[in-house]
PDB file of N, CA and C in Angstrom:
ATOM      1  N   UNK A   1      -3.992   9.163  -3.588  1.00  0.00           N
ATOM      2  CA  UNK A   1      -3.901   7.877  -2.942  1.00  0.00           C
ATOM      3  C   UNK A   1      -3.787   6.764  -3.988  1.00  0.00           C
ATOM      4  N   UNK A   2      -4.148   6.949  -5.131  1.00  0.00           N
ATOM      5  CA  UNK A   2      -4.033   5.631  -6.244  1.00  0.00           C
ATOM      6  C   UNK A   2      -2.868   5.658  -6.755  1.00  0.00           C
ATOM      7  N   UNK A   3      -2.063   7.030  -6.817  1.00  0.00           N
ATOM      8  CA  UNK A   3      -1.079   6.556  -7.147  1.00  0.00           C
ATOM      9  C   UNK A   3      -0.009   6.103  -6.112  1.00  0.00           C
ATOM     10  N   UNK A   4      -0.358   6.098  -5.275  1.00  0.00           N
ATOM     11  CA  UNK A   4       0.303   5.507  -4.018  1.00  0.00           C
ATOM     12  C   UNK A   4      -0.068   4.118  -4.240  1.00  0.00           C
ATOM     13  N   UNK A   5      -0.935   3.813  -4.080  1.00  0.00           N
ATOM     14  CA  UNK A   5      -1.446   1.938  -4.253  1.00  0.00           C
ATOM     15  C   UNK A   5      -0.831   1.488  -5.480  1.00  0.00           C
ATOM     16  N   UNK A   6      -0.844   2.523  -6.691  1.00  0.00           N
ATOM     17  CA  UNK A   6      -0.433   2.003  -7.808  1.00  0.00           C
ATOM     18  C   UNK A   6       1.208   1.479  -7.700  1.00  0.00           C
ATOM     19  N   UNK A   7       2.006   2.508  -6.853  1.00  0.00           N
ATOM     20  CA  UNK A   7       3.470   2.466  -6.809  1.00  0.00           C
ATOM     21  C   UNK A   7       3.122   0.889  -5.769  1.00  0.00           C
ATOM     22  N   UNK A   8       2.885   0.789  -4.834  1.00  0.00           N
ATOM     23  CA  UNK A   8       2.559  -0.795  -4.533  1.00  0.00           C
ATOM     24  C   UNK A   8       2.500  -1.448  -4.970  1.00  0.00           C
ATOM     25  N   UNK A   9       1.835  -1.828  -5.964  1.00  0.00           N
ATOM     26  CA  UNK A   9       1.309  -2.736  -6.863  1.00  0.00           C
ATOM     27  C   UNK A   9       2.619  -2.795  -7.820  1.00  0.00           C
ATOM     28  N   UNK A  10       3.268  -1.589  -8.315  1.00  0.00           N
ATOM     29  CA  UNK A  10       4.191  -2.233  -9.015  1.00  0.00           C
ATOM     30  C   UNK A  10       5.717  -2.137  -8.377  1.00  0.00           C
ATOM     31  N   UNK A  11       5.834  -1.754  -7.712  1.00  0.00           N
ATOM     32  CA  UNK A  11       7.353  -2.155  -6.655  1.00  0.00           C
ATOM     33  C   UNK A  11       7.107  -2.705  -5.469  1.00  0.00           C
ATOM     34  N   UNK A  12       6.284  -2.923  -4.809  1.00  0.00           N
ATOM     35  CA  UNK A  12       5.678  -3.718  -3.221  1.00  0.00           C
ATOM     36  C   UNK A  12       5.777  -2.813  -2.180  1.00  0.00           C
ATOM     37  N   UNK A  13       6.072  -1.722  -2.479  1.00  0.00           N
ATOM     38  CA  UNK A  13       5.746  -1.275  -1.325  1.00  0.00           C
ATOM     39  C   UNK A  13       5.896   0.697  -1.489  1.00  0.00           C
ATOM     40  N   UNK A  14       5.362   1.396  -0.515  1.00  0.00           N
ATOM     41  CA  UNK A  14       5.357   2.854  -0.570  1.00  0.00           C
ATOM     42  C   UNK A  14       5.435   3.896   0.583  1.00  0.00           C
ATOM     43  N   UNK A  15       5.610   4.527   0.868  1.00  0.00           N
ATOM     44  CA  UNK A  15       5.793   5.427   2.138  1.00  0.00           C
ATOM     45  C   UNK A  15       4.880   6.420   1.938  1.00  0.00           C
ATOM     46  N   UNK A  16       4.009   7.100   2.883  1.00  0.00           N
ATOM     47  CA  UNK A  16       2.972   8.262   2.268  1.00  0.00           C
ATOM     48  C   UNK A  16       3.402   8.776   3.684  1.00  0.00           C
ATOM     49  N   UNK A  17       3.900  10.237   4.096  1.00  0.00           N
ATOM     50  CA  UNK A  17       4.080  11.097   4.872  1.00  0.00           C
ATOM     51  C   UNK A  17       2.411  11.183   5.548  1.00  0.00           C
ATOM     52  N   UNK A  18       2.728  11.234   6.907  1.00  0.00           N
ATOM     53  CA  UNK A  18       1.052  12.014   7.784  1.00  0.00           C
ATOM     54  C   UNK A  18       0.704  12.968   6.932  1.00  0.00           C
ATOM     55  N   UNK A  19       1.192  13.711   6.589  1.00  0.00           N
ATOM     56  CA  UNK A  19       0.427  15.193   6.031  1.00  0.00           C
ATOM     57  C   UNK A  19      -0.142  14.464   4.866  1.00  0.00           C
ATOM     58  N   UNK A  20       0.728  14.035   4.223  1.00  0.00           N
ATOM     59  CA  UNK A  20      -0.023  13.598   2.702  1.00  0.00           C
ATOM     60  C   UNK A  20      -1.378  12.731   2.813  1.00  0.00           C
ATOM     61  N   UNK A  21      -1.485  11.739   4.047  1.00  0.00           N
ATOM     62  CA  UNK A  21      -2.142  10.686   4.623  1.00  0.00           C
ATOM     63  C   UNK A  21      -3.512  11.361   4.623  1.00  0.00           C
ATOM     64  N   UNK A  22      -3.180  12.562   5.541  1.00  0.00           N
ATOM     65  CA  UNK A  22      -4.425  13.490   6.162  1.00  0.00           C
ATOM     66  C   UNK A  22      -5.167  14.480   4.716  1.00  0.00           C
ATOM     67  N   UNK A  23      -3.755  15.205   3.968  1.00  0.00           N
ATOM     68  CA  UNK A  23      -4.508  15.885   2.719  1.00  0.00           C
ATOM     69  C   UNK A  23      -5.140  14.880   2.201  1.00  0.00           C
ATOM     70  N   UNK A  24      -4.418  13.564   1.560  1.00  0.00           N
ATOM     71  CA  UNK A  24      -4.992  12.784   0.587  1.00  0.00           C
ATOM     72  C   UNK A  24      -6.960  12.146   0.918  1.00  0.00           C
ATOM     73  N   UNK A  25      -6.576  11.819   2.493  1.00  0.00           N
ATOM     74  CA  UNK A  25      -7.688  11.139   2.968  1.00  0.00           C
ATOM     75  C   UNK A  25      -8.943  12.081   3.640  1.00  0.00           C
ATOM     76  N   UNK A  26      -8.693  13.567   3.689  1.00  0.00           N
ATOM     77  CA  UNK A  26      -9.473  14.600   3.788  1.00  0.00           C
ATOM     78  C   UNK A  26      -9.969  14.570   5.076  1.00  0.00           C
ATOM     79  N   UNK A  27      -9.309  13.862   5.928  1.00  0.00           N
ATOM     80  CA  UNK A  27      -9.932  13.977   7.729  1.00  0.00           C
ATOM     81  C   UNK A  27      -8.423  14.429   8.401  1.00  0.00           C
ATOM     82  N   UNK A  28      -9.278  14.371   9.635  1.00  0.00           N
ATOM     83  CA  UNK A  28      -8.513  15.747  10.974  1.00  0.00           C
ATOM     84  C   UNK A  28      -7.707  14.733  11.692  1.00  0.00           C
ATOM     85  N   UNK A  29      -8.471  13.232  11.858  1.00  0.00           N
ATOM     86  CA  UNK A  29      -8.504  12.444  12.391  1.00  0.00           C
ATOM     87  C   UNK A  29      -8.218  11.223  12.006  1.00  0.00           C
ATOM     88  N   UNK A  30      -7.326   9.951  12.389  1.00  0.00           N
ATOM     89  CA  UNK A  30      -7.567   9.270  11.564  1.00  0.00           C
ATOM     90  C   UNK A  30      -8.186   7.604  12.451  1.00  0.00           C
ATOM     91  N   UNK A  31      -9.133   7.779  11.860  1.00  0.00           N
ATOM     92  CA  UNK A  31     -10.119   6.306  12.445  1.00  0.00           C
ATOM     93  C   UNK A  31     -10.226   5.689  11.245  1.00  0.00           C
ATOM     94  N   UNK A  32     -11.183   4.671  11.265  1.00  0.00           N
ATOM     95  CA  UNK A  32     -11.946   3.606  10.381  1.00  0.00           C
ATOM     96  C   UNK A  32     -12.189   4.050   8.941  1.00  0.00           C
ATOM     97  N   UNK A  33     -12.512   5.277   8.672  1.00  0.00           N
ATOM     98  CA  UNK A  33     -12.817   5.732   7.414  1.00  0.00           C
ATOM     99  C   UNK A  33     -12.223   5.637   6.331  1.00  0.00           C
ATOM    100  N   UNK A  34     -10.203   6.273   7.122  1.00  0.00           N
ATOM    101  CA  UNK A  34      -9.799   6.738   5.713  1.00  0.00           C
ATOM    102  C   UNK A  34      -8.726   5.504   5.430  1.00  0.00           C
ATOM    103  N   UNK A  35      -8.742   4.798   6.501  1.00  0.00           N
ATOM    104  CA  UNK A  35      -8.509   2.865   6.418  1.00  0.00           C
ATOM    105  C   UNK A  35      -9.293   2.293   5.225  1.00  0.00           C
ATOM    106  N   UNK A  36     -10.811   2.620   4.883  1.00  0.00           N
ATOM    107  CA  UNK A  36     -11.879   1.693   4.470  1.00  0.00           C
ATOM    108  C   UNK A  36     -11.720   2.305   3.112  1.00  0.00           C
ATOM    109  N   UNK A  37     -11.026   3.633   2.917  1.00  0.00           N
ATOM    110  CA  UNK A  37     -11.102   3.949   1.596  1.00  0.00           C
ATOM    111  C   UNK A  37      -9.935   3.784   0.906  1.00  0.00           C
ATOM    112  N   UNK A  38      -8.913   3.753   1.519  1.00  0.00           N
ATOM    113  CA  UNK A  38      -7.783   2.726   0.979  1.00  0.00           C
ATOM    114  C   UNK A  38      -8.271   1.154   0.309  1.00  0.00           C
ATOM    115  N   UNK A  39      -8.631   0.921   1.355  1.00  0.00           N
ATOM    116  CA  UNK A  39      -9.031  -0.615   1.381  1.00  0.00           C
ATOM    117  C   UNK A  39      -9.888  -0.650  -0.156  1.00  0.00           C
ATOM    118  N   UNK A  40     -10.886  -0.187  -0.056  1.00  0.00           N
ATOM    119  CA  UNK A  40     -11.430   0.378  -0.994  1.00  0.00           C
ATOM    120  C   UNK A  40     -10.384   0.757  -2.722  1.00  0.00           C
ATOM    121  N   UNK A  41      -9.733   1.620  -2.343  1.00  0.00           N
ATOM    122  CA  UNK A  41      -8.608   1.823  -4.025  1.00  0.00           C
ATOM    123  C   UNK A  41      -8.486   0.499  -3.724  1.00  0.00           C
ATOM    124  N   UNK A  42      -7.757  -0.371  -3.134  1.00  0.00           N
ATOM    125  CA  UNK A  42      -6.525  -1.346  -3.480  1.00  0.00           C
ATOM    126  C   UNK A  42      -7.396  -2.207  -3.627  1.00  0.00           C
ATOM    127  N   UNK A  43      -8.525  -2.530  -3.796  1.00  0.00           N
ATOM    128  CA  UNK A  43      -9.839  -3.889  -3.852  1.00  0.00           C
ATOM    129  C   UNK A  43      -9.445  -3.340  -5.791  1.00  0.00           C
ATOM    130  N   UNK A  44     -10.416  -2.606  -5.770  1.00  0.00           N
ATOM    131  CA  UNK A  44     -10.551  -1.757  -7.012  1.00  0.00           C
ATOM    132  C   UNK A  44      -9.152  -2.057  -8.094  1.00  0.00           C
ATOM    133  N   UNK A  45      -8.012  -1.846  -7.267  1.00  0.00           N
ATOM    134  CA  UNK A  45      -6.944  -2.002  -8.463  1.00  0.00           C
ATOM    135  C   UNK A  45      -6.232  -3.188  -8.642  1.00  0.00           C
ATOM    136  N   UNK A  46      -6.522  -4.122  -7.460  1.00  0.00           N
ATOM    137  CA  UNK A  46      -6.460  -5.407  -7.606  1.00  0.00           C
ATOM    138  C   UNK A  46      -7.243  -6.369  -8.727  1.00  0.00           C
ATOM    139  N   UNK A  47      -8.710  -5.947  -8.427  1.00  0.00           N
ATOM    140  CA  UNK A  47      -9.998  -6.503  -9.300  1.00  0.00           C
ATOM    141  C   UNK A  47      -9.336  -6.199 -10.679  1.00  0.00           C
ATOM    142  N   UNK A  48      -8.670  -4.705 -10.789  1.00  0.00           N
ATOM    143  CA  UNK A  48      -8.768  -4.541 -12.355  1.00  0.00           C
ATOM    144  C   UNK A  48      -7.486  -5.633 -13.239  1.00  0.00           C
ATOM    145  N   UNK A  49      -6.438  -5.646 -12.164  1.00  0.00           N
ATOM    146  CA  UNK A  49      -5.817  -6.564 -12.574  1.00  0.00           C
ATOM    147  C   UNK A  49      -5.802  -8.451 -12.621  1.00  0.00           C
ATOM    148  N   UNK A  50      -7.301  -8.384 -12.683  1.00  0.00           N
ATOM    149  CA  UNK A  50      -7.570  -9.893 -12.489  1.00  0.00           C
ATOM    150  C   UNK A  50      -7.847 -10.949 -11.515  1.00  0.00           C
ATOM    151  N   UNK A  51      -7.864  -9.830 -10.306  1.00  0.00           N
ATOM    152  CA  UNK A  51      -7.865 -11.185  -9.036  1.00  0.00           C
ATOM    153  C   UNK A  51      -9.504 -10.730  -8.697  1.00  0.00           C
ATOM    154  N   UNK A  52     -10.147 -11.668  -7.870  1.00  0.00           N
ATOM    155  CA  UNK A  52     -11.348 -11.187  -7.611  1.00  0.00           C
ATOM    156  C   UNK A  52     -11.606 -10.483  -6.369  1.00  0.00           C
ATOM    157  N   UNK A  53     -10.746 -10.460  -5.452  1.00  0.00           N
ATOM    158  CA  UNK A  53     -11.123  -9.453  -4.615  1.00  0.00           C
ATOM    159  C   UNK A  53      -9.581  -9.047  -3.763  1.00  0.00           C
ATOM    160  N   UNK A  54      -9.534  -8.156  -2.848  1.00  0.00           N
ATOM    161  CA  UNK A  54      -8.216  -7.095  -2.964  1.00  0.00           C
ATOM    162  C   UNK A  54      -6.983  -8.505  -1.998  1.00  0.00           C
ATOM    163  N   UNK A  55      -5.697  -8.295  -2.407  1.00  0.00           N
ATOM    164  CA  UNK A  55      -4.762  -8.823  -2.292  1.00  0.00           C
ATOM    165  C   UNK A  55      -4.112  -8.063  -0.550  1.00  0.00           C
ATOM    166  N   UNK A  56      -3.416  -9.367   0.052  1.00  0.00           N
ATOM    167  CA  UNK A  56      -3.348  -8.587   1.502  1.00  0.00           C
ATOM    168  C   UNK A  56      -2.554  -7.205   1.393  1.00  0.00           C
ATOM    169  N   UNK A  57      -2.650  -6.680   2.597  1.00  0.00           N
ATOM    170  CA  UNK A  57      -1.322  -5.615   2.408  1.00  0.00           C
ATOM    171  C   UNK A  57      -1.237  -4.806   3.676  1.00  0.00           C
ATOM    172  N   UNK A  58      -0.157  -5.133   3.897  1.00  0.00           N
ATOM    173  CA  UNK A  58       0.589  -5.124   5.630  1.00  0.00           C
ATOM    174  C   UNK A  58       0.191  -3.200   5.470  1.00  0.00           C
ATOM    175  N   UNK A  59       0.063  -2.349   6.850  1.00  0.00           N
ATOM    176  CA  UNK A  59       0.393  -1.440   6.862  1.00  0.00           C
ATOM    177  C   UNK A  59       1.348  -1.112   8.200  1.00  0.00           C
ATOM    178  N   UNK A  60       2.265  -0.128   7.974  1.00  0.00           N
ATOM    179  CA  UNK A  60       3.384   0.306   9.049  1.00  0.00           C
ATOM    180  C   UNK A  60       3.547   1.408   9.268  1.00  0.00           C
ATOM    181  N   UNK A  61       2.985   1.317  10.446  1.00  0.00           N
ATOM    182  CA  UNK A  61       2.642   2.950  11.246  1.00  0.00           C
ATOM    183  C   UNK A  61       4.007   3.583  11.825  1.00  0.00           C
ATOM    184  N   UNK A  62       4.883   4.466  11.208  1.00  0.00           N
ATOM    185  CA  UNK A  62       6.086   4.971  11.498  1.00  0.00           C
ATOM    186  C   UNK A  62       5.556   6.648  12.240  1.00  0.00           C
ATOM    187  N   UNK A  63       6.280   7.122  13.075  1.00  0.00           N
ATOM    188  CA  UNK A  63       6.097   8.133  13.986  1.00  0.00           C
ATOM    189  C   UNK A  63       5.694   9.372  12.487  1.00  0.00           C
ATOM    190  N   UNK A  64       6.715   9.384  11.238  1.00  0.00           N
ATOM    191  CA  UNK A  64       6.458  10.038  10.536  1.00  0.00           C
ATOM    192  C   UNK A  64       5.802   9.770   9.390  1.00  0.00           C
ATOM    193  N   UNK A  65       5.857   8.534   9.026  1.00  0.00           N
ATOM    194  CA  UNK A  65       5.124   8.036   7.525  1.00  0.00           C
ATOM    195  C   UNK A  65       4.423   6.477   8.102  1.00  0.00           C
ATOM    196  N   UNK A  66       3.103   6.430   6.927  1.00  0.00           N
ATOM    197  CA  UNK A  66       2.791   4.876   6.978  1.00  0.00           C
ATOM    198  C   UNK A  66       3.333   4.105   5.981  1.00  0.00           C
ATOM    199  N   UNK A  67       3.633   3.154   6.113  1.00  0.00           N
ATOM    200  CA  UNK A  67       4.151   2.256   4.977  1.00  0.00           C
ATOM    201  C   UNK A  67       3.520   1.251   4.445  1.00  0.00           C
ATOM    202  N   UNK A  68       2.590   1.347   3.232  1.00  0.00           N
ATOM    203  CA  UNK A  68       2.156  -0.030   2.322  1.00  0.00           C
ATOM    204  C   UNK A  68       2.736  -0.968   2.035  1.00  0.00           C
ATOM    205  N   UNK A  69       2.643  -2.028   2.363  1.00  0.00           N
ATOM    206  CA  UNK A  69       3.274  -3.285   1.391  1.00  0.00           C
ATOM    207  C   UNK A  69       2.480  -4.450   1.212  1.00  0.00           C
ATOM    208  N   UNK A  70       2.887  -5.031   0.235  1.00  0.00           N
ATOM    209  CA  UNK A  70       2.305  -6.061  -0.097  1.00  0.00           C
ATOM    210  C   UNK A  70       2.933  -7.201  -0.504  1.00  0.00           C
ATOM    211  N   UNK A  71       2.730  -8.289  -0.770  1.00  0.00           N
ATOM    212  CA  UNK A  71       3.282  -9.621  -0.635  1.00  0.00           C
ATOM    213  C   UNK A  71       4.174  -9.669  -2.140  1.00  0.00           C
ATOM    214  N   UNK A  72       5.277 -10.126  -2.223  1.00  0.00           N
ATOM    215  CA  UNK A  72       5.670 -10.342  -3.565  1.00  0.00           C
ATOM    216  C   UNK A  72       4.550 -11.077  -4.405  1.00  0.00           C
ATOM    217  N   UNK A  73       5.052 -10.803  -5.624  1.00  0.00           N
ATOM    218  CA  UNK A  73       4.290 -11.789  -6.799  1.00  0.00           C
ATOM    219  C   UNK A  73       5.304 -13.390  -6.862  1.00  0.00           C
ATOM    220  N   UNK A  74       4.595 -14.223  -7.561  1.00  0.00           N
ATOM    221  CA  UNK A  74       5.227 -15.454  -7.343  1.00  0.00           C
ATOM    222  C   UNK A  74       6.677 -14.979  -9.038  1.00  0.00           C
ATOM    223  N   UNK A  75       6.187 -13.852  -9.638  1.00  0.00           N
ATOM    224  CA  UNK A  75       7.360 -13.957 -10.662  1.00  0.00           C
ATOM    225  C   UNK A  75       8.296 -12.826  -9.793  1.00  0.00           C
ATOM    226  N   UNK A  76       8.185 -12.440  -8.803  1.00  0.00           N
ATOM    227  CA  UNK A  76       9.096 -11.228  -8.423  1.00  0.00           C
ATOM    228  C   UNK A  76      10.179 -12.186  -7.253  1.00  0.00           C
ATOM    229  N   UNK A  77      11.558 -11.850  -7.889  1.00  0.00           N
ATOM    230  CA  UNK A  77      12.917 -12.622  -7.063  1.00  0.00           C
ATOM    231  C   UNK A  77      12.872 -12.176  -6.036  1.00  0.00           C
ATOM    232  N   UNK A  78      12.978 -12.647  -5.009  1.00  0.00           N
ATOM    233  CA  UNK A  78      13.466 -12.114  -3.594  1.00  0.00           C
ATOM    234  C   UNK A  78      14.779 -12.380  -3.423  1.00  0.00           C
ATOM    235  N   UNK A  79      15.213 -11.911  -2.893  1.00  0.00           N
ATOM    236  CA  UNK A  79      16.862 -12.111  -2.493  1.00  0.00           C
ATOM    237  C   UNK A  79      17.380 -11.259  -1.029  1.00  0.00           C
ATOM    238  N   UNK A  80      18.008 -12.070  -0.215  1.00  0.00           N
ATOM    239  CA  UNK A  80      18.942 -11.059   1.009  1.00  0.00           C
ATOM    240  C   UNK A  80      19.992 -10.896   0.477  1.00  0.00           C
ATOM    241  N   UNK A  81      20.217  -9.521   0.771  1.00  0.00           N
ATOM    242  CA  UNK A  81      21.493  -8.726  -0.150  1.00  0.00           C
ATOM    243  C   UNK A  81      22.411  -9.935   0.460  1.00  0.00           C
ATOM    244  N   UNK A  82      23.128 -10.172   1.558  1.00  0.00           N
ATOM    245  CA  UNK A  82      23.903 -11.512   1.507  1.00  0.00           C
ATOM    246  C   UNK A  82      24.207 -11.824   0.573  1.00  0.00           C
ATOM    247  N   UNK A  83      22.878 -12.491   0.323  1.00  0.00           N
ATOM    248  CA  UNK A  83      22.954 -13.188  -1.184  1.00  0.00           C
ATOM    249  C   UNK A  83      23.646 -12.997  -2.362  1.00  0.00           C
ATOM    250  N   UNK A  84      23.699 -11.898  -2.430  1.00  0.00           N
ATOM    251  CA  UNK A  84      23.753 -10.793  -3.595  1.00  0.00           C
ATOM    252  C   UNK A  84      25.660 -10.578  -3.870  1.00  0.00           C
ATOM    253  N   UNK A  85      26.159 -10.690  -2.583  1.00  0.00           N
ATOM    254  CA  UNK A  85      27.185  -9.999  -2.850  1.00  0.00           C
ATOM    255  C   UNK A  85      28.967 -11.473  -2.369  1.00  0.00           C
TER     256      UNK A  85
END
């Protein structure tokens, strides 16, 4: 799971498959727990990088994967491909 938060932290966002969700987070089930221990890494790897307590971060419940993300940094470009081309 950290290196899942970690790939967040440095591209904004990550996909973790149910199975991986369930191996990684060690329940049958998924309630409050293996929410709080996420919550938990990403406090933790936020703190280490200087902020004092954990940075927001959307989650997206897909039929097959959840999806992490988190807010750009104020140095990271955003752009709509539009834009781009």
């Amino acid at each position: 799971m950290r290196q899942a938060l970690d790939e967040v932290w440095l591209t904004g966002s990550t996909t973790i498959r149910w199975d991986e969700f369930y191996l990684w987070t060690g329940v049958q089930r998924i309630a409050k727990k293996p929410w709080r221990d996420v919550h938990a890494i990403w406090e933790e790897l936020c703190i280490e990088q200087g902020y004092e307590a954990a940075l927001p971060l959307t989650v997206l419940n897909k039929e097959f994967a959840v999806v992490l993300r988190r807010e750009p940094f104020d140095e990271e470009r955003v752009s709509a491909l539009e834009e781009l081309i």
